[in-house]
C-alpha atoms as a PDB file:
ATOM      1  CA  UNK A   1      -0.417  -3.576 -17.334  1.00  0.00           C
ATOM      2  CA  UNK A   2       3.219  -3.005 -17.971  1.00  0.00           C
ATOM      3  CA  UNK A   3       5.909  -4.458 -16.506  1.00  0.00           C
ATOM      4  CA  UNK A   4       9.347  -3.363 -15.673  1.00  0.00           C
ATOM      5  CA  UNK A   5      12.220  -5.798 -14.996  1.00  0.00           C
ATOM      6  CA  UNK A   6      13.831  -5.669 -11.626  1.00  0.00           C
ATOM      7  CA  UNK A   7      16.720  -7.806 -10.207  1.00  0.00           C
ATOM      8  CA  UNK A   8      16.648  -8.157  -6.418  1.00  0.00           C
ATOM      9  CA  UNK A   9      18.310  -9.993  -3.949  1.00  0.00           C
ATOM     10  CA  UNK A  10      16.794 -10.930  -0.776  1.00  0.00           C
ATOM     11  CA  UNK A  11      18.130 -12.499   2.430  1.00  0.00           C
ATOM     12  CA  UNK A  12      17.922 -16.296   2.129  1.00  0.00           C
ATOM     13  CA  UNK A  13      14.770 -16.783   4.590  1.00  0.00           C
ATOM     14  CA  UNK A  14      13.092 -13.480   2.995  1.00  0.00           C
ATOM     15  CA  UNK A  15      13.406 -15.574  -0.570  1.00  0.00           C
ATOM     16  CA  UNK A  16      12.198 -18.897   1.104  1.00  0.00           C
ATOM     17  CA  UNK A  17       9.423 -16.865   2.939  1.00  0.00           C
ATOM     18  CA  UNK A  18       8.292 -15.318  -0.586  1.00  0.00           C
ATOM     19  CA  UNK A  19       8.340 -18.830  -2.472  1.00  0.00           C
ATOM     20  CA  UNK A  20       6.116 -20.265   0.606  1.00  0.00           C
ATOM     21  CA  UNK A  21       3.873 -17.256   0.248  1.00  0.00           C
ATOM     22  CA  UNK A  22       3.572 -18.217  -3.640  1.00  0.00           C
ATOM     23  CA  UNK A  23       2.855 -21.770  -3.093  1.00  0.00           C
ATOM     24  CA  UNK A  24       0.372 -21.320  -0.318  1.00  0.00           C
ATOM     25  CA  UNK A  25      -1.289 -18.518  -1.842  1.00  0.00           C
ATOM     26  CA  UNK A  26      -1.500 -20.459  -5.583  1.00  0.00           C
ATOM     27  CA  UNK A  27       0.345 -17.647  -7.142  1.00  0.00           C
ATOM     28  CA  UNK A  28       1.766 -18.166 -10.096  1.00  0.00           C
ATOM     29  CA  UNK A  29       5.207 -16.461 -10.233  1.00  0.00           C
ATOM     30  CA  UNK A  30       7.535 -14.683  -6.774  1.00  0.00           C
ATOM     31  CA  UNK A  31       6.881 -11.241  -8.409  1.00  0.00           C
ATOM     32  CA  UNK A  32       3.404 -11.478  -7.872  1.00  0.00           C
ATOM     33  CA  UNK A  33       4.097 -11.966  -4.302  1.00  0.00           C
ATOM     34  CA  UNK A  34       6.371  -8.820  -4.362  1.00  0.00           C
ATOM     35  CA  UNK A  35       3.628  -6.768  -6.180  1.00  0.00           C
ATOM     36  CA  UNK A  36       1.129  -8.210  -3.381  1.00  0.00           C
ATOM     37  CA  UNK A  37       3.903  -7.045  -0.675  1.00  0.00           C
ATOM     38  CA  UNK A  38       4.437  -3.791  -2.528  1.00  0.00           C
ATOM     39  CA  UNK A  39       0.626  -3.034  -2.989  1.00  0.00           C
ATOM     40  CA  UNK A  40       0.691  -3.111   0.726  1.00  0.00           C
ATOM     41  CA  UNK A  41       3.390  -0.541   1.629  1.00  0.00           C
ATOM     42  CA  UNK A  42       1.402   1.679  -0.631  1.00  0.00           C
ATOM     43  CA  UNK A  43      -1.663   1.198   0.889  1.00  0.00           C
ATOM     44  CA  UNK A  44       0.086   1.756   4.522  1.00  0.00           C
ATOM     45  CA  UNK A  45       1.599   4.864   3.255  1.00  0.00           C
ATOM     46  CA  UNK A  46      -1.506   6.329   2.094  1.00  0.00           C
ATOM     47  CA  UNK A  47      -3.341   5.378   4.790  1.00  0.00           C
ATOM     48  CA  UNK A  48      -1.037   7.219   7.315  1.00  0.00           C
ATOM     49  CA  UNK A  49      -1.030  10.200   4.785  1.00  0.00           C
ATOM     50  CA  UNK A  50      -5.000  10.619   5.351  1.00  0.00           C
ATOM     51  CA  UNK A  51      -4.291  10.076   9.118  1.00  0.00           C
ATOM     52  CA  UNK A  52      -1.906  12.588   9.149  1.00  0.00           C
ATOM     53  CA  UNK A  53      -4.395  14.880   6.755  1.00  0.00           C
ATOM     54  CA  UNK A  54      -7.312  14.403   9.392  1.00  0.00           C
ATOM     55  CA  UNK A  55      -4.721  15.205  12.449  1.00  0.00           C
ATOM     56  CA  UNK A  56      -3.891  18.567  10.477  1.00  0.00           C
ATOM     57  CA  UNK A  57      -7.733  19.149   9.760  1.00  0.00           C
ATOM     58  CA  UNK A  58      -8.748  19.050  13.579  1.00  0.00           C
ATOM     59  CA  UNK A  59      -5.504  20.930  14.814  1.00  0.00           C
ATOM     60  CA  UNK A  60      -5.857  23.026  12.357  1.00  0.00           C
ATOM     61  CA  UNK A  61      -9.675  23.685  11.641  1.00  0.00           C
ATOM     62  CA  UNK A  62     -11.301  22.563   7.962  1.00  0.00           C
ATOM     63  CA  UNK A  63     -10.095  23.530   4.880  1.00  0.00           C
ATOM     64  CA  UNK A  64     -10.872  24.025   1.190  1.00  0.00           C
ATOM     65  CA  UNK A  65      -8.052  21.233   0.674  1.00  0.00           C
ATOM     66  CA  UNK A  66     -10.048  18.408   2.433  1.00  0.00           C
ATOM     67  CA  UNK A  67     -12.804  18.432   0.297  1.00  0.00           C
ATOM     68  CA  UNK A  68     -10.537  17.515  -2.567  1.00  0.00           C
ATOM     69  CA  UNK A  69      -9.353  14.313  -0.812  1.00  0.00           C
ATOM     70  CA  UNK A  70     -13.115  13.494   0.316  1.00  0.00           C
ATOM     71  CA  UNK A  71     -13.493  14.183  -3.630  1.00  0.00           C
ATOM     72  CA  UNK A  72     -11.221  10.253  -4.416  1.00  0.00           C
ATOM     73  CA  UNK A  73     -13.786   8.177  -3.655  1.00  0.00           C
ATOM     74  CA  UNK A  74     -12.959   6.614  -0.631  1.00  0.00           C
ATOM     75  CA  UNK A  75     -15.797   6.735   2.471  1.00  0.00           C
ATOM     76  CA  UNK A  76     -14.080   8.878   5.406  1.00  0.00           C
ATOM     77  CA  UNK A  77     -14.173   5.535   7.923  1.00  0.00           C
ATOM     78  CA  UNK A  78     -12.054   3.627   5.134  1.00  0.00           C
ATOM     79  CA  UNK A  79      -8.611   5.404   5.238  1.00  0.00           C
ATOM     80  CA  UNK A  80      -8.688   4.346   9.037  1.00  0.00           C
END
């Protein structure tokens, strides 16, 4: 996988939370830990975009367009 330099500064305790997290977790570098942390928020906001796709499919009635998100692979219990 590529990787892309970033420089970031974090509060104090966010930097000593994310060295903690590396340690306990055996990681081997801090920007694994932001990947894992980043990994996450993408996984949140795809989650809520699937809720928000199902909310819109009930209001709304069922469309053409949910069978192409049915069509990724995921079961429909494991967005929520």
């Amino acid at each position: 996988m590529k990787s892309e330099k970033l420089s970031i500064s974090l509060p104090h305790d966010t930097a000593s939370f994310v060295e903690k997290y590396r340690k306990r977790h055996r990681l081997r570098t801090r920007s694994e830990v932001i990947a894992k942390a980043v990994d996450s928020l993408r996984e949140r906001e795809l989650e809520e975009e699937y809720r928000s796709a199902a909310e819109e499919d009930r209001k709304y009635g069922y469309t053409k367009d949910w069978d192409v998100t049915l069509a990724d692979g995921l079961a429909e219990d494991e967005a929520w």
